[in-house]
Protein backbone atom coordinates (compact mmCIF):
# COMPACT_ATOMS: atom_id res chain seq x y z
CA UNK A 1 5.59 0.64 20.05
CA UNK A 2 6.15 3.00 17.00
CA UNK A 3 7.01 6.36 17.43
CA UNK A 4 4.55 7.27 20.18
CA UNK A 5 1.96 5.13 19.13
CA UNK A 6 1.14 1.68 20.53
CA UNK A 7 0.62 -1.36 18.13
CA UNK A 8 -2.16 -3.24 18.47
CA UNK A 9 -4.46 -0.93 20.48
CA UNK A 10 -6.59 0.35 17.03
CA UNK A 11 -9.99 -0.62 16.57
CA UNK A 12 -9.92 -3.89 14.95
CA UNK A 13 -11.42 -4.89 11.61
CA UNK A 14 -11.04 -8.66 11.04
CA UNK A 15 -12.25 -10.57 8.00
CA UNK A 16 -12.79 -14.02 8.84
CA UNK A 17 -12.92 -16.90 5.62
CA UNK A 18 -12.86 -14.04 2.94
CA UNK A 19 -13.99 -15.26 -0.55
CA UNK A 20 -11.19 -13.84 -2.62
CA UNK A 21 -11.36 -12.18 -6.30
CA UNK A 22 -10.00 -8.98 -7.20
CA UNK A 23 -13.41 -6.88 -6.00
CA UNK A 24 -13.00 -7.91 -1.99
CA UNK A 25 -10.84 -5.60 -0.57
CA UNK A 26 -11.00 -4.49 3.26
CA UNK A 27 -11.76 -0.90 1.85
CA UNK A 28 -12.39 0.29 -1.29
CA UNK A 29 -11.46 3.87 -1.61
CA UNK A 30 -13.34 4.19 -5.27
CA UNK A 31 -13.69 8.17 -6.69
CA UNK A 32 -13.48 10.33 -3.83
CA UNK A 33 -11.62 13.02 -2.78
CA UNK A 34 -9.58 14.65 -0.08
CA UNK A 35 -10.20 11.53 2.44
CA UNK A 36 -7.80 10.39 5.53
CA UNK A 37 -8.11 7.32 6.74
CA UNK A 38 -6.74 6.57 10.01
CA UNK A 39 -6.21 4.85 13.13
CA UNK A 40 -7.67 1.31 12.13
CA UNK A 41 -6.40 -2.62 12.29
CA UNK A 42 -7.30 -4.23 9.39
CA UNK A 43 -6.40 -7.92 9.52
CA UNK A 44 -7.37 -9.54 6.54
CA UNK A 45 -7.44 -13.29 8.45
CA UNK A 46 -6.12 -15.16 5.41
CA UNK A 47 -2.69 -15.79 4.11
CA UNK A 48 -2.34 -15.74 0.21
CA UNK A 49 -3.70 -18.77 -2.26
CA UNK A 50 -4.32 -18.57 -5.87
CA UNK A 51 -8.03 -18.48 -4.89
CA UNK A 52 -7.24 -15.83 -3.30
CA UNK A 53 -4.37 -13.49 -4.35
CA UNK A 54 -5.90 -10.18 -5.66
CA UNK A 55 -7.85 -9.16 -1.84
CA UNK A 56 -6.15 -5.45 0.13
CA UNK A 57 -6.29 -4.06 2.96
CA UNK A 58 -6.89 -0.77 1.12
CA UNK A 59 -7.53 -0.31 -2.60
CA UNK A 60 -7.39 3.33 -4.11
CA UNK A 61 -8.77 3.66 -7.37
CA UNK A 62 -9.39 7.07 -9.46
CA UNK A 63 -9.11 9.13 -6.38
CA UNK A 64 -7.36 12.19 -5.18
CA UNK A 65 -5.94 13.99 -2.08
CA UNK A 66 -6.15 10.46 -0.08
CA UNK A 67 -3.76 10.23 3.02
CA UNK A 68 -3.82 6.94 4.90
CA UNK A 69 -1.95 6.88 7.91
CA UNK A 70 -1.30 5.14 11.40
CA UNK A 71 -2.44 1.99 10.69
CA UNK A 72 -2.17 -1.74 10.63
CA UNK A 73 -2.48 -3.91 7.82
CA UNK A 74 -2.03 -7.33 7.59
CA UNK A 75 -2.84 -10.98 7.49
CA UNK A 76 -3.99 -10.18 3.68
CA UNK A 77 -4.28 -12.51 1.18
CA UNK A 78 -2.85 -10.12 -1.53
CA UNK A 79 -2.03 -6.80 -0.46
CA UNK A 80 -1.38 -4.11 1.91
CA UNK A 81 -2.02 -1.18 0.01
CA UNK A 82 -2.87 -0.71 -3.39
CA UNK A 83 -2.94 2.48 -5.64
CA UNK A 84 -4.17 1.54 -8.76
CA UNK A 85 -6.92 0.83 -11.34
CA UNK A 86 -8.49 -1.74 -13.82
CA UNK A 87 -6.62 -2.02 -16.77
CA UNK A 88 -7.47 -2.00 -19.87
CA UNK A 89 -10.52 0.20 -18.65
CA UNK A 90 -10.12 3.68 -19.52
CA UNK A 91 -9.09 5.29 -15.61
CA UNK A 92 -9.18 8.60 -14.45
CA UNK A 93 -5.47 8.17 -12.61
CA UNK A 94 -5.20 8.82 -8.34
CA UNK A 95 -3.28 11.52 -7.76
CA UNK A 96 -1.93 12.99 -4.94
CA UNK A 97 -2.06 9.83 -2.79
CA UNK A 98 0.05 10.17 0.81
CA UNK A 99 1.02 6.63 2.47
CA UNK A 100 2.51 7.41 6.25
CA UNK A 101 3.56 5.80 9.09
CA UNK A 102 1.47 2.09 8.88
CA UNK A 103 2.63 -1.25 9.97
CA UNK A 104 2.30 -3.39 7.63
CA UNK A 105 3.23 -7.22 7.88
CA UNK A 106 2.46 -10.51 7.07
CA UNK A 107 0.87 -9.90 3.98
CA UNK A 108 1.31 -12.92 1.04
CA UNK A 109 2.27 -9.80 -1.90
CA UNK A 110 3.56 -6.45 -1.32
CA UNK A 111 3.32 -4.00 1.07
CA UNK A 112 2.30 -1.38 -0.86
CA UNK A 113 1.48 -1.37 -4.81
CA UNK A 114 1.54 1.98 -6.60
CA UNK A 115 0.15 0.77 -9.84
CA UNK A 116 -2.09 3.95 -11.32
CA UNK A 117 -0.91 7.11 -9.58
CA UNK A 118 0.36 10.91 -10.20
CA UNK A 119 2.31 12.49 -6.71
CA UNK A 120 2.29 9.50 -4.42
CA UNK A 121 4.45 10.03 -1.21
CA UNK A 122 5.23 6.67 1.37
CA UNK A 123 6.82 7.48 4.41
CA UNK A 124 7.69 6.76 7.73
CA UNK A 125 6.06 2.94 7.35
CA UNK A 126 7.53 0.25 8.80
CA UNK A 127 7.19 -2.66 6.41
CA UNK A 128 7.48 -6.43 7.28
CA UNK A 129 7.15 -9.59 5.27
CA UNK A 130 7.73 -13.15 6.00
CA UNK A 131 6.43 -14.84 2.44
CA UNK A 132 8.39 -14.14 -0.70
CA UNK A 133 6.74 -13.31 -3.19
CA UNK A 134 7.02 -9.35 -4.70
CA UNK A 135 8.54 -6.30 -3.61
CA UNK A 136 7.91 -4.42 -0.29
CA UNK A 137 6.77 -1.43 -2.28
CA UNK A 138 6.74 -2.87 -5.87
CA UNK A 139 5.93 -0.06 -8.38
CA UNK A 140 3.74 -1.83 -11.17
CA UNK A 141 1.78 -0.22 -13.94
CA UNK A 142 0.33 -2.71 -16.15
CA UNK A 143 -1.35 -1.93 -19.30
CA UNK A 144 -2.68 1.15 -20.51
CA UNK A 145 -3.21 3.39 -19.26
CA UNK A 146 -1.72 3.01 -15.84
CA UNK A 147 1.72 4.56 -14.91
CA UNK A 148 2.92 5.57 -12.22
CA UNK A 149 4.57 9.32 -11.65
CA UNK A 150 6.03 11.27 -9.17
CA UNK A 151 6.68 9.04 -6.95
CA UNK A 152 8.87 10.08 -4.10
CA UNK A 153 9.64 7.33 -0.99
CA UNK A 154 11.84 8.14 2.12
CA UNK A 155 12.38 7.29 5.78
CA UNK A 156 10.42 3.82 5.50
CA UNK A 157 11.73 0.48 7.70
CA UNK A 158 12.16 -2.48 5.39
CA UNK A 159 12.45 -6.20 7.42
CA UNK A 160 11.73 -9.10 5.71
CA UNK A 161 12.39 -12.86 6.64
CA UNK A 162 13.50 -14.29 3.35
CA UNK A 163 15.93 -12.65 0.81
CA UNK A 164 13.37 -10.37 -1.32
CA UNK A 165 12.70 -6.72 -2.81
CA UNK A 166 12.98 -4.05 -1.08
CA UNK A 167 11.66 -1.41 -3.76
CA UNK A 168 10.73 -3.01 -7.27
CA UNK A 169 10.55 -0.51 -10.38
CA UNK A 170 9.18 -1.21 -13.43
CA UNK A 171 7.80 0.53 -16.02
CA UNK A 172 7.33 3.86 -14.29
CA UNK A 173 7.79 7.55 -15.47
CA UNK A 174 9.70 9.45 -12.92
CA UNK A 175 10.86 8.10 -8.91
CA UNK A 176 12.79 9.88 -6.24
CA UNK A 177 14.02 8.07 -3.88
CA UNK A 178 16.17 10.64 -1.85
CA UNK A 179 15.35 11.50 1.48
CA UNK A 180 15.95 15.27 1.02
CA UNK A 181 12.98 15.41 -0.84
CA UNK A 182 10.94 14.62 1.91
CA UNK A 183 8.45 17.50 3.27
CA UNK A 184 9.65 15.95 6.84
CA UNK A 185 12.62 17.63 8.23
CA UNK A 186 12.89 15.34 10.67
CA UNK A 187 11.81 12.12 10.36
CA UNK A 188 12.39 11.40 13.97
């Protein structure tokens, strides 16, 4: 269990043999706004290959007010959750982006990549990896012009089987990482 939920009672969503490139993801949350997305298993059914390496569970891209909470991601080939764009492409950035309380695991890259984001929040996830490759929640802006602000993380569970990052920075405007920050008062 986690918190009062139970694991592995979701609906499912299972992708078996996926084809790989960067444009298969689970979901594609592509220009929209004020969505939650909820409640779901999304096992991807491949672990990560170069054929393979770019698929999510969820992709964000040039959205706003998204929350995606209480669910599971994993067997991806890539990964869990990614907030970002296509560099060099000109992008309209995601903003306001809320990441709470999913289990993700066994996923072949990172739990969750903020790559092209203003105001994301990630909390209350518990976060599992067995393959090391990439952070847990590896902050990654590449090109212009993606960057990554605002970013404020607290109150996540971090396990991993092989020595690895927990939270990888790079290239990024502003980060808090202090748990007083956190609109939760309790994250109990």
């Amino acid at each position: 269990t986690k918190g009062n939920q139970v694991l592995g009672t979701k609906p499912r969503i299972k992708i078996d043999n996926p084809p790989g490139g960067d444009l298969y993801h689970m979901f594609f949350i592509n220009n929209v706004s004020n969505i939650v997305f909820s409640g779901l298993d999304l096992d991807g059914s491949k672990p990560g290959n170069s054929a393979a390496d770019w698929p999510s569970g969820i992709f964000v891209r040039q959205s706003s007010n998204i929350i995606i909470e209480n669910n599971v991601i994993h067997n991806q080939a890539a990964d869990g959750i990614e907030v970002g764009g296509m560099a060099p492409m000109p992008e309209t950035f995601n903003s306001n982006v809320t990441i709470r309380d999913n289990y993700i695991h066994d996923i072949s890259r990172g739990a969750i990549i903020p790559q092209n984001v203003h105001g994301l929040f990630v909390y209350l996830n518990i976060l599992y990896k067995t393959i090391s490759y990439q952070g847990m929640i590896d902050a990654e802006p590449w090109g212009e012009p993606q960057e990554v602000i605002n970013m404020d993380i607290a109150y996540n569970d971090f396990t991993y089987a092989v020595a690895e990052h927990g939270i990888l920075l790079s290239s990024f405007a502003s980060w808090t990482g202090d748990p007083n920050t956190s609109p939760y008062d309790d994250p109990g």
